[in-house]
C-alpha atoms as a PDB file:
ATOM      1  CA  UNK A   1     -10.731 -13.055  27.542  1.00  0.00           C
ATOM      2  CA  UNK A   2      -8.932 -10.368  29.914  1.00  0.00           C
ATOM      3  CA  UNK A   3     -10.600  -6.536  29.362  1.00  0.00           C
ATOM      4  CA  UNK A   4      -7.787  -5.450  31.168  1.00  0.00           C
ATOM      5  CA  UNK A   5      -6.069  -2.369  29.364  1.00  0.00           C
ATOM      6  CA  UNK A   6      -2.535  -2.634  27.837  1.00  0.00           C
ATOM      7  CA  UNK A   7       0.020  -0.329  29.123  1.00  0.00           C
ATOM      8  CA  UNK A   8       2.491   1.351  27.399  1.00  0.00           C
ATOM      9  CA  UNK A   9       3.162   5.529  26.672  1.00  0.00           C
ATOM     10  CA  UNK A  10      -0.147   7.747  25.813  1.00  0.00           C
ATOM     11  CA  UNK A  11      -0.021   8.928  22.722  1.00  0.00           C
ATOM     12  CA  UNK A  12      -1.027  12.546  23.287  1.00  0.00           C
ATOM     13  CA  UNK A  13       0.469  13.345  27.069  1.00  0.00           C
ATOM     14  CA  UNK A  14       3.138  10.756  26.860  1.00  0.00           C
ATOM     15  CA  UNK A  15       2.388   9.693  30.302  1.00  0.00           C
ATOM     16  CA  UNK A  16       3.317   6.104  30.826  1.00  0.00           C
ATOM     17  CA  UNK A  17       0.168   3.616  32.261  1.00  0.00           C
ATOM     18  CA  UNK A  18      -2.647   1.950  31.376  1.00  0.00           C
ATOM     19  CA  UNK A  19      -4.260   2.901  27.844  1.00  0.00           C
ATOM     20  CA  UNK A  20      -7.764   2.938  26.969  1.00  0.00           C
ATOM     21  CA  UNK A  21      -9.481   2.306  23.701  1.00  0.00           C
ATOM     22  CA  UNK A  22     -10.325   5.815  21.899  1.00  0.00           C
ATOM     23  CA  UNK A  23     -12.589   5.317  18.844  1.00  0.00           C
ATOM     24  CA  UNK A  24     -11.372   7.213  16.055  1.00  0.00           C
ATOM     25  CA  UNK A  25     -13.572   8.959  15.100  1.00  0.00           C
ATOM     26  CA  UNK A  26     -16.005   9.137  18.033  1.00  0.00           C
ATOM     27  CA  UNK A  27     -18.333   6.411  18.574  1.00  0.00           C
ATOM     28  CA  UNK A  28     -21.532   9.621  18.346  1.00  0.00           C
ATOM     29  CA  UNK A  29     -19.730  10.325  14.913  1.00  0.00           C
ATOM     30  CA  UNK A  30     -20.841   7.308  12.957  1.00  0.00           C
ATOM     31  CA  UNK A  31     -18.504   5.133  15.150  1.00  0.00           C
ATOM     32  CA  UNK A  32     -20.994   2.567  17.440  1.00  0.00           C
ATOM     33  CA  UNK A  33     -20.836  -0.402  15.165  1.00  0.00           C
ATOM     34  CA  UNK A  34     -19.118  -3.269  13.610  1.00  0.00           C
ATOM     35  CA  UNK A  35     -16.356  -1.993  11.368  1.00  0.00           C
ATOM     36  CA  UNK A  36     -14.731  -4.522   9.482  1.00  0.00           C
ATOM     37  CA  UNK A  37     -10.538  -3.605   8.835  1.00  0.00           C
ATOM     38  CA  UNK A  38      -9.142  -5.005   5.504  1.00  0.00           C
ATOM     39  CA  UNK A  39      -5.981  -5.183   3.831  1.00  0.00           C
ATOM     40  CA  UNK A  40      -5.675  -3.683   0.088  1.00  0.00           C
ATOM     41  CA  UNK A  41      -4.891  -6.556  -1.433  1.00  0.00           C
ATOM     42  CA  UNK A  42      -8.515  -8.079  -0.240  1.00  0.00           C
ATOM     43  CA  UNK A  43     -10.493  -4.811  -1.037  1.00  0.00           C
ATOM     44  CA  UNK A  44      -9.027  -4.438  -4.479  1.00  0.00           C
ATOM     45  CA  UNK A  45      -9.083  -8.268  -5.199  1.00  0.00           C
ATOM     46  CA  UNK A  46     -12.741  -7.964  -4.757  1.00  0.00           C
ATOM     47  CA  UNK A  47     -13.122  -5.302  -6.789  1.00  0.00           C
ATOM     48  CA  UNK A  48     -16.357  -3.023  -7.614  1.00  0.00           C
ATOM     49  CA  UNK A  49     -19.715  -4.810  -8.083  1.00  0.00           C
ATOM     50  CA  UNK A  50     -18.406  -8.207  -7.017  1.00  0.00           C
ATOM     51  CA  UNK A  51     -20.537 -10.787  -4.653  1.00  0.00           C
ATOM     52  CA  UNK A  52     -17.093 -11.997  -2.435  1.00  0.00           C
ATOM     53  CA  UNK A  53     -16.936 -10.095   1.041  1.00  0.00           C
ATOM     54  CA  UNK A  54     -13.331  -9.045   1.505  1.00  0.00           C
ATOM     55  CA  UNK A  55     -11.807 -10.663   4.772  1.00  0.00           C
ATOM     56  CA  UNK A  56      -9.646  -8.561   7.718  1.00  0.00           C
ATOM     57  CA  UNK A  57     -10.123  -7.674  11.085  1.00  0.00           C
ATOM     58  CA  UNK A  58     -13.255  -7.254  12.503  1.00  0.00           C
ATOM     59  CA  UNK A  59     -13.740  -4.488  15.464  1.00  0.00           C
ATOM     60  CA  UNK A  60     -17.227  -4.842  17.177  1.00  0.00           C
ATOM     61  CA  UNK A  61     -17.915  -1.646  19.178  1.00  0.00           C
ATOM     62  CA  UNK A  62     -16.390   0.535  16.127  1.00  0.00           C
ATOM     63  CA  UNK A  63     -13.000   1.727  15.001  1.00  0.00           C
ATOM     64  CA  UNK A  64      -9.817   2.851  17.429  1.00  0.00           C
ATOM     65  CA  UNK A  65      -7.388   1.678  19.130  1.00  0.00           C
ATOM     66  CA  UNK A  66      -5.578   1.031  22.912  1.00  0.00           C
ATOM     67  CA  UNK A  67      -3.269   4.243  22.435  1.00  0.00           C
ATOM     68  CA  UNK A  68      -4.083   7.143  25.003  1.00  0.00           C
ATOM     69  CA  UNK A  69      -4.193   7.493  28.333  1.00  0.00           C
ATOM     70  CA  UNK A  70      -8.035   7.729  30.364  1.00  0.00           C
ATOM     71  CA  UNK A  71      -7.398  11.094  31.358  1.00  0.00           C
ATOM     72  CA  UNK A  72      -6.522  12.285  28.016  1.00  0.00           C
ATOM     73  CA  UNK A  73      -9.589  10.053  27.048  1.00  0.00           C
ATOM     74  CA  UNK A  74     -12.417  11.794  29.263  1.00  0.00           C
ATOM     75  CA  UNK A  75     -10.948  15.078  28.819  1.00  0.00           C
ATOM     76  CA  UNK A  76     -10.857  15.833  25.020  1.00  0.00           C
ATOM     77  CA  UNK A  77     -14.454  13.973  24.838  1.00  0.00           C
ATOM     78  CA  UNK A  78     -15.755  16.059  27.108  1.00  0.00           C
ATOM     79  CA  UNK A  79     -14.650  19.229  25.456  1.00  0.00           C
ATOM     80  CA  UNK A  80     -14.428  18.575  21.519  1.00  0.00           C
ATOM     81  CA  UNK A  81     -16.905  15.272  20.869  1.00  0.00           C
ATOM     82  CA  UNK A  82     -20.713  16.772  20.808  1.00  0.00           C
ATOM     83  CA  UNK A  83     -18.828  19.414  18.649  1.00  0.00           C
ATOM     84  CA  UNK A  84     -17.652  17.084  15.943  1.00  0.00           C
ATOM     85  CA  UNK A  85     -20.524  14.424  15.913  1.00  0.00           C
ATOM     86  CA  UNK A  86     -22.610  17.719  14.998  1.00  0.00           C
ATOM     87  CA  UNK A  87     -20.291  18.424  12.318  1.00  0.00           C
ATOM     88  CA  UNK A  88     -20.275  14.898  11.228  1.00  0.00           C
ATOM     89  CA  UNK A  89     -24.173  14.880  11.121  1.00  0.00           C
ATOM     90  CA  UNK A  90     -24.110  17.946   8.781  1.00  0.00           C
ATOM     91  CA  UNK A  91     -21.802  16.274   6.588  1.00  0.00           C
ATOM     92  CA  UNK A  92     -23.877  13.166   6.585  1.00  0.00           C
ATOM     93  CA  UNK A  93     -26.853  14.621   5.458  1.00  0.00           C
ATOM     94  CA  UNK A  94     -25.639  16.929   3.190  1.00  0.00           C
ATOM     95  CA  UNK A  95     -24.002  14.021   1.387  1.00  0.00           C
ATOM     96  CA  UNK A  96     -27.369  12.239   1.273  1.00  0.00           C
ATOM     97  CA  UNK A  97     -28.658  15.553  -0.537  1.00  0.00           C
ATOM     98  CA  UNK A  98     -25.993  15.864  -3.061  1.00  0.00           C
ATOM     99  CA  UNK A  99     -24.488  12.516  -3.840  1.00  0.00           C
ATOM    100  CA  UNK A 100     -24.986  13.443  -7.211  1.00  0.00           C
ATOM    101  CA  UNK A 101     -22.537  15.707  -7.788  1.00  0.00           C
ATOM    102  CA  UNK A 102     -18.458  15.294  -7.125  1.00  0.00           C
ATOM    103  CA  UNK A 103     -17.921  18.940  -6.113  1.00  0.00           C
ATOM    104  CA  UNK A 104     -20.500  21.270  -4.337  1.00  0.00           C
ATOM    105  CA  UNK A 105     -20.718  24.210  -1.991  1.00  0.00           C
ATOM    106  CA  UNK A 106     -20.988  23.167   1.880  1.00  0.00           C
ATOM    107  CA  UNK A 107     -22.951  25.689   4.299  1.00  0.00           C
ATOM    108  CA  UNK A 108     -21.228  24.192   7.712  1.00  0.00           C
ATOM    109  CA  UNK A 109     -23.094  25.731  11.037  1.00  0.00           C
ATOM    110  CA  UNK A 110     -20.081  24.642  13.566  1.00  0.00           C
ATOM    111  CA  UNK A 111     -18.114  25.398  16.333  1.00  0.00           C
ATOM    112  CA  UNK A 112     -14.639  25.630  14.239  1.00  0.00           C
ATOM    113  CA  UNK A 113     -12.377  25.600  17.591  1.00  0.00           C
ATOM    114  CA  UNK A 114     -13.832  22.214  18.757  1.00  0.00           C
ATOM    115  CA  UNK A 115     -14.350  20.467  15.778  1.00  0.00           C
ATOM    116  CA  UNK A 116     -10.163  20.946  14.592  1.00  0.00           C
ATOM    117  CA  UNK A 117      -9.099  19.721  17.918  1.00  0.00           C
ATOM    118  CA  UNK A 118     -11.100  16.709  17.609  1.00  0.00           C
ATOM    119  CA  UNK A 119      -9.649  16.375  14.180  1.00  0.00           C
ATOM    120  CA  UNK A 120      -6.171  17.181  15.589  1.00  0.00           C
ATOM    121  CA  UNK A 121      -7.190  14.530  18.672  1.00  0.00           C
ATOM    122  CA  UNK A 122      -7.743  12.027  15.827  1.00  0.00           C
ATOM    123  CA  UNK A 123      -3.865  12.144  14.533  1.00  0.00           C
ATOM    124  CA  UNK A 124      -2.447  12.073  17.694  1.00  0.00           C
ATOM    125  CA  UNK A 125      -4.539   9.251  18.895  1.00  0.00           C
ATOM    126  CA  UNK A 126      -4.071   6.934  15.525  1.00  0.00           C
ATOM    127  CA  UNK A 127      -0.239   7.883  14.923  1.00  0.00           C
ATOM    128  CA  UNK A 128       1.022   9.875  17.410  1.00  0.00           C
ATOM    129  CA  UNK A 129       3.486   7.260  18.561  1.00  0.00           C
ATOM    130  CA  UNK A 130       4.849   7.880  15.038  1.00  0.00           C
ATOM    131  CA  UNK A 131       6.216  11.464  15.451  1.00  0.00           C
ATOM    132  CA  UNK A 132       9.303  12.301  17.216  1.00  0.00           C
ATOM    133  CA  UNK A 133       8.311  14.566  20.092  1.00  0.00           C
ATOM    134  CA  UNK A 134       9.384  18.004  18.350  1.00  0.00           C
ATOM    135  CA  UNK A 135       7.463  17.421  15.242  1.00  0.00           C
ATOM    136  CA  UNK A 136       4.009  16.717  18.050  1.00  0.00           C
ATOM    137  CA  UNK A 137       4.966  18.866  21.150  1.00  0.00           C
ATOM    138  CA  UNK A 138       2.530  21.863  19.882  1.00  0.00           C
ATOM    139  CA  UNK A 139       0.131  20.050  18.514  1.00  0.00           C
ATOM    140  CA  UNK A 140      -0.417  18.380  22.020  1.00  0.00           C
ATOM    141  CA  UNK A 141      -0.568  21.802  23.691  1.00  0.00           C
ATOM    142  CA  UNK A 142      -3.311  22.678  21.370  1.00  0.00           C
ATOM    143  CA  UNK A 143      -5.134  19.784  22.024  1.00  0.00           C
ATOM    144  CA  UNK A 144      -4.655  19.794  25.918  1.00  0.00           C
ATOM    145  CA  UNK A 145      -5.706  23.044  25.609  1.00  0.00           C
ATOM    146  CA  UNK A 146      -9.427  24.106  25.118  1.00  0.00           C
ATOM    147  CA  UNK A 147      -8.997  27.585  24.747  1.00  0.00           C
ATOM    148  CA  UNK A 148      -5.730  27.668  22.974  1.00  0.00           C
ATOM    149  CA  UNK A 149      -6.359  29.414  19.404  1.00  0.00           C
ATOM    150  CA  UNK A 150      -4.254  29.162  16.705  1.00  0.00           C
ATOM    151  CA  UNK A 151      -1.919  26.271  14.971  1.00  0.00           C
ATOM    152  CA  UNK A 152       1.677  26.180  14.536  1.00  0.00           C
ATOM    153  CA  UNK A 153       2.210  27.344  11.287  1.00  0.00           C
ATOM    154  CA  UNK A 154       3.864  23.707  10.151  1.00  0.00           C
ATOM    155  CA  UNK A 155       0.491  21.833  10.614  1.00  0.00           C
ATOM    156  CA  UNK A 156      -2.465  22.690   8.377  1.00  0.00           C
ATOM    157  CA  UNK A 157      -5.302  20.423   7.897  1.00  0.00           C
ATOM    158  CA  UNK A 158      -7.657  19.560   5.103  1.00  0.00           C
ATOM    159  CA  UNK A 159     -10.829  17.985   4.704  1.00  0.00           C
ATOM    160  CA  UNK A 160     -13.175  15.969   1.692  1.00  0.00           C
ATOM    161  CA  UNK A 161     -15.920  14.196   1.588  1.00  0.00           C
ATOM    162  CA  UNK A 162     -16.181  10.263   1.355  1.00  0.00           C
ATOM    163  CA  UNK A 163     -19.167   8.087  -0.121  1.00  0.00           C
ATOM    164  CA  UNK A 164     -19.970   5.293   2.614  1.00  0.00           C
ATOM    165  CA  UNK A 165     -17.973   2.831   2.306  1.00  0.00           C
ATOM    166  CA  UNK A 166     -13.935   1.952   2.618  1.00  0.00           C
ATOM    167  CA  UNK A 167     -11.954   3.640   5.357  1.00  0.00           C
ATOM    168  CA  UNK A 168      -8.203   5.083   5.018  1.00  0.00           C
ATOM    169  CA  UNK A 169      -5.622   4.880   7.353  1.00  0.00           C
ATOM    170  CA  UNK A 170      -1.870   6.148   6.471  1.00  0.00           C
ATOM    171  CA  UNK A 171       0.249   7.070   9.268  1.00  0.00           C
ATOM    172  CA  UNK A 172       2.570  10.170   8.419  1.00  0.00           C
ATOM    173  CA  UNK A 173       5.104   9.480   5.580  1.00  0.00           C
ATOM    174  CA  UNK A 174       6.436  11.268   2.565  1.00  0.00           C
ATOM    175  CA  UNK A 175       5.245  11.507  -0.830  1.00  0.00           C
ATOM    176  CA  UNK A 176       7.704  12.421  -3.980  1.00  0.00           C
ATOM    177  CA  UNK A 177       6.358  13.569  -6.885  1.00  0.00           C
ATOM    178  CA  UNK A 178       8.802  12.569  -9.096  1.00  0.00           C
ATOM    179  CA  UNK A 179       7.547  15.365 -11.743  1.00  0.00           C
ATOM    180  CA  UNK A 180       8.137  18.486  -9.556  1.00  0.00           C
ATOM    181  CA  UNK A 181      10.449  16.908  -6.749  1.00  0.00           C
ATOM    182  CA  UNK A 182       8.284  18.064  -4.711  1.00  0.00           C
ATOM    183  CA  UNK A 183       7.239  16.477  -1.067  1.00  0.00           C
ATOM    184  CA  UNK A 184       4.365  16.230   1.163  1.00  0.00           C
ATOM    185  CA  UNK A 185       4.998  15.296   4.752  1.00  0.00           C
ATOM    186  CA  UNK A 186       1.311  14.010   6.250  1.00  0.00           C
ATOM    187  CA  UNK A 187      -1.019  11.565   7.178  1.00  0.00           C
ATOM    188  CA  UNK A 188      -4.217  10.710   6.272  1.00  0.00           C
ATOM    189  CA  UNK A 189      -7.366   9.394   8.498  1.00  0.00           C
ATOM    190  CA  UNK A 190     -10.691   8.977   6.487  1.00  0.00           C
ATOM    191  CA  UNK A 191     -13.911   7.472   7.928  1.00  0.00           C
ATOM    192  CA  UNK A 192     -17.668   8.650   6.302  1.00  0.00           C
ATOM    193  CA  UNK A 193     -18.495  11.248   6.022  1.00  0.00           C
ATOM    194  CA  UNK A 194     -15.267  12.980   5.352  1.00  0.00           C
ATOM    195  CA  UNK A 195     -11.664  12.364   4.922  1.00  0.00           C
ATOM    196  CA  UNK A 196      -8.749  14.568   6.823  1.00  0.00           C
ATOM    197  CA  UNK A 197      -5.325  14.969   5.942  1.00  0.00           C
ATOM    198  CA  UNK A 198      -2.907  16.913   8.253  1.00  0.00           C
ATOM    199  CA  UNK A 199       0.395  18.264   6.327  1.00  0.00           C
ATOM    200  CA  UNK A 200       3.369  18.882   7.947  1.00  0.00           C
ATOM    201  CA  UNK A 201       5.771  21.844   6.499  1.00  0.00           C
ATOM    202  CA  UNK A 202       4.110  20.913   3.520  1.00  0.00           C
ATOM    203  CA  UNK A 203       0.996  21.497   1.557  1.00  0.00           C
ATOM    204  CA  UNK A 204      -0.775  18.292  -0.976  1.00  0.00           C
ATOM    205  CA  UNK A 205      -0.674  18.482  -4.681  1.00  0.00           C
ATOM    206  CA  UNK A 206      -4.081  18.098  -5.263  1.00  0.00           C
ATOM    207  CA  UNK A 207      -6.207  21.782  -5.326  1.00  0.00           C
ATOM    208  CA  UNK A 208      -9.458  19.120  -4.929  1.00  0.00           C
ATOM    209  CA  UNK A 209      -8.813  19.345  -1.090  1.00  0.00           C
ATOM    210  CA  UNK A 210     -10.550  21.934   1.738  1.00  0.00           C
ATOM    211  CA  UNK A 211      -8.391  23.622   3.432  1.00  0.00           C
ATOM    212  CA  UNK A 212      -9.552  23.913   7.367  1.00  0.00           C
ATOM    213  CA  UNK A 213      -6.774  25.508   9.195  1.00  0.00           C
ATOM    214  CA  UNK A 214      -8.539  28.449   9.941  1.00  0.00           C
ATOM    215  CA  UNK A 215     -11.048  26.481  12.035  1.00  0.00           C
ATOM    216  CA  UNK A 216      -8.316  27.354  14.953  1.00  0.00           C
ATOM    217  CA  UNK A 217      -8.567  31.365  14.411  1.00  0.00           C
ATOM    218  CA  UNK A 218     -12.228  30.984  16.491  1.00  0.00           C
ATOM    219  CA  UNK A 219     -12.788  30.754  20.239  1.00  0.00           C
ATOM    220  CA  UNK A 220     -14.011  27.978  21.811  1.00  0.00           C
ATOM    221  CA  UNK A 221     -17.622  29.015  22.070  1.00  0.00           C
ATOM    222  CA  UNK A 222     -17.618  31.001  18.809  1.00  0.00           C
ATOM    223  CA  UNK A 223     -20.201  29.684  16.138  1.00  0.00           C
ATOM    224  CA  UNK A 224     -20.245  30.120  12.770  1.00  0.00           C
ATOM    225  CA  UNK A 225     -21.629  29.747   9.260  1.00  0.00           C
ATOM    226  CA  UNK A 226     -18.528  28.760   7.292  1.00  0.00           C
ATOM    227  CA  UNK A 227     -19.213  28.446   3.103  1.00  0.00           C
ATOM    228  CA  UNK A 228     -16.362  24.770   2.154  1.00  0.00           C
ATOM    229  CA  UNK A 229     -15.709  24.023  -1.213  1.00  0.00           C
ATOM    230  CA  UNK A 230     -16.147  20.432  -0.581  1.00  0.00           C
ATOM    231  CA  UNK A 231     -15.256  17.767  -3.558  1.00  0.00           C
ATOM    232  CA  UNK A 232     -16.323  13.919  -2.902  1.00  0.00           C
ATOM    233  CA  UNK A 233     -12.917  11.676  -3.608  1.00  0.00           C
ATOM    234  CA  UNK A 234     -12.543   7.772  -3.871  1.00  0.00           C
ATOM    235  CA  UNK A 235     -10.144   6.649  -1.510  1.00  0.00           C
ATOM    236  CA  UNK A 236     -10.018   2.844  -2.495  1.00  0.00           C
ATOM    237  CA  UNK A 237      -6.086   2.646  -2.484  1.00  0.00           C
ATOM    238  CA  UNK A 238      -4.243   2.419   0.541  1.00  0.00           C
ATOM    239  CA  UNK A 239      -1.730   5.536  -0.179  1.00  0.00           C
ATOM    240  CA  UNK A 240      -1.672   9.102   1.038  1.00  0.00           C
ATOM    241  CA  UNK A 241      -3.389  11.136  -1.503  1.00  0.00           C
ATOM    242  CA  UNK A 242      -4.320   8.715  -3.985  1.00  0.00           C
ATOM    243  CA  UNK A 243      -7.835   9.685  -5.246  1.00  0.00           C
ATOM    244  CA  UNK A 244      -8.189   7.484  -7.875  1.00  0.00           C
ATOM    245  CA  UNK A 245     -11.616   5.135  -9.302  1.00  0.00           C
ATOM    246  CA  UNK A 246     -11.971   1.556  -9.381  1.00  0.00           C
ATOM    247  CA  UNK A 247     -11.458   2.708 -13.450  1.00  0.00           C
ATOM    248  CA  UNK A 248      -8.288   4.737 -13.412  1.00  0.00           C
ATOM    249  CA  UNK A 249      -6.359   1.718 -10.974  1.00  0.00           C
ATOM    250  CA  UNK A 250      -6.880  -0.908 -13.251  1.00  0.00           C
ATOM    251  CA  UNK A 251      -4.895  -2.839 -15.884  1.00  0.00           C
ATOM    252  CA  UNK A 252      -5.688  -4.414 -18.733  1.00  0.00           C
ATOM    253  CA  UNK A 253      -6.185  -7.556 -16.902  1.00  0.00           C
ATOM    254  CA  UNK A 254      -8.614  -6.027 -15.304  1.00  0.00           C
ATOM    255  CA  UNK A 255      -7.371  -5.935 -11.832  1.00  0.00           C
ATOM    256  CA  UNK A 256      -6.934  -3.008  -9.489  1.00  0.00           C
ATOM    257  CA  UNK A 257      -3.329  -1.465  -9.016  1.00  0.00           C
ATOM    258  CA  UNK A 258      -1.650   1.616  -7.919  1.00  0.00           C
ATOM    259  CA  UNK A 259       1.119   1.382 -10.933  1.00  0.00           C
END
C-alpha cells in the first residue's frame, strides 16, 4: 500500500499540496494507539453491558485525519502540543481521582494561550474544510499566530469531561430548540479526557458546560492556576449537545434512540 500523502487544500492555511495526517488530538495527548471509529447505529445496537464488540473503522497509530498541510503540521506542534498533552494529563488524573462524582471543582496548572490554540487547531484540522472562509479567516490568524491574544468575539469555546470510552465527532451544524427557537451554531470534538465544543455567534443551552474563552486573554508564556467548574457528561449519541445516559435514550423496547 502507497504512504504517499493525498493532496488537496490545507485545512488551516488553505494552501493547496500534499496533506499530512494530524492526529486529533495529539498523539502525546492520549492519541498513540489503536482507536477503533464506529457508526451510532453499532454503538447503540450494542448497548451498555453487552459482550458484542461494535464494528467500524479501525485507525492504528490513533485518531486524525489527511487534512493540513506539513508546515501547518510542524508548526502548531511545535508551539501548542507539550502545552495541551500537560493539560490532558491533569485532566486524566484528576478524573481517576474523582470518577465518583458528575460535577467537581478542577484546579488546572496550564499555559491557557497554548492549550486554546491547540483546541482551536483541533476544529480547524477535523472540519475546517466545512466553514466558508469568513466564518474561519480569524480563527486561522489566531492559530498561525503564537502570540496573538484574544478571540473574535463570535467563537467561544467550552470544555467537559468524558469517562474513557466513546469518542464524538460533529462537524459544525445548527441546533433548534424547538421550545425557545433558539439556535446554536457549533461543533463538537470529544476524545478522553474531555470534550470541546466551539460556538459560533451562539452560546449552548446547557449551563453543565465550562466555558474556556478566556484561556486567550493570557500570553503565550503566562502560567496559571485556573479554578473550572468541570461536570462529567455521556456523550453516547452522535448529536451536538446531546448529553444523555444509556437510560434516558431508550424505549420501551429497550433499545437506544435519540427520539
Amino acid at each position: 500500500m502507497s504512504n504517499k500523502m493525498p493532496v488537496g487544500f490545507c485545512n488551516i492555511c488553505s494552501a493547496q499540496g500534499p496533506l499530512s495526517f494530524e492526529h486529533t488530538p495529539p498523539e502525546s495527548a492520549f492519541n498513540d494507539c489503536k482507536v477503533l471509529y464506529v457508526t451510532a447505529d453499532s454503538y447503540w445496537n450494542r448497548g451498555p453491558g453487552r459482550d458484542k464488540s461494535p464494528s467500524g473503522k479501525q485507525f492504528q497509530r490513533g485518531y486524525g485525519r489527511n487534512s493540513i498541510c506539513e508546515r501547518c503540521n510542524h508548526t502548531t506542534g511545535k508551539w501548542y502540543v507539550s502545552y495541551f498533552a500537560r493539560w490532558c494529563k491533569q485532566g486524566m488524573e484528576l478524573y481517576d481521582c474523582t470518577k465518583r462524582f458528575t460535577s467537581y471543582l478542577h484546579i488546572a496548572t496550564l499555559s491557557p494561550l497554548p492549550v486554546i490554540k491547540q483546541i482551536a487547531t483541533i476544529f480547524l484540522a477535523r472540519y475546517g474544510d466545512s466553514f466558508t472562509a469568513d466564518k474561519k479567516e480569524s480563527l486561522v490568524r489566531f492559530v498561525l499566530n503564537k502570540n496573538q491574544r484574544y478571540l473574535h468575539p463570535k467563537y467561544r469555546f467550552w470544555v467537559y469531561q468524558i469517562a474513557p470510552g466513546p469518542l464524538r465527532d460533529v462537524p459544525p451544524c445548527i441546533i433548534l430548540d424547538v421550545n425557545s427557537s433558539a439556535t446554536t451554531h457549533a461543533a463538537e470534538f470529544a476524545f478522553p479526557p474531555f470534550g470541546y465544543m466551539m460556538t459560533l455567534d451562539s452560546s449552548p443551552d446547557d449551563d453543565r458546560l465550562c466555558e474556556i474563552t478566556h484561556f486567550a486573554r493570557y500570553s503565550h508564556l503566562d502560567i496559571a492556576q485556573i479554578a473550572l467548574q468541570m461536570a462529567v457528561l455521556p456523550n453516547h449519541g452522535p448529536t451536538l449537545g446531546d448529553f444523555r445516559t444509556f437510560r434516558n435514550m431508550r424505549r420501551r423496547t429497550g433499545h437506544p434512540t435519540l427520539c
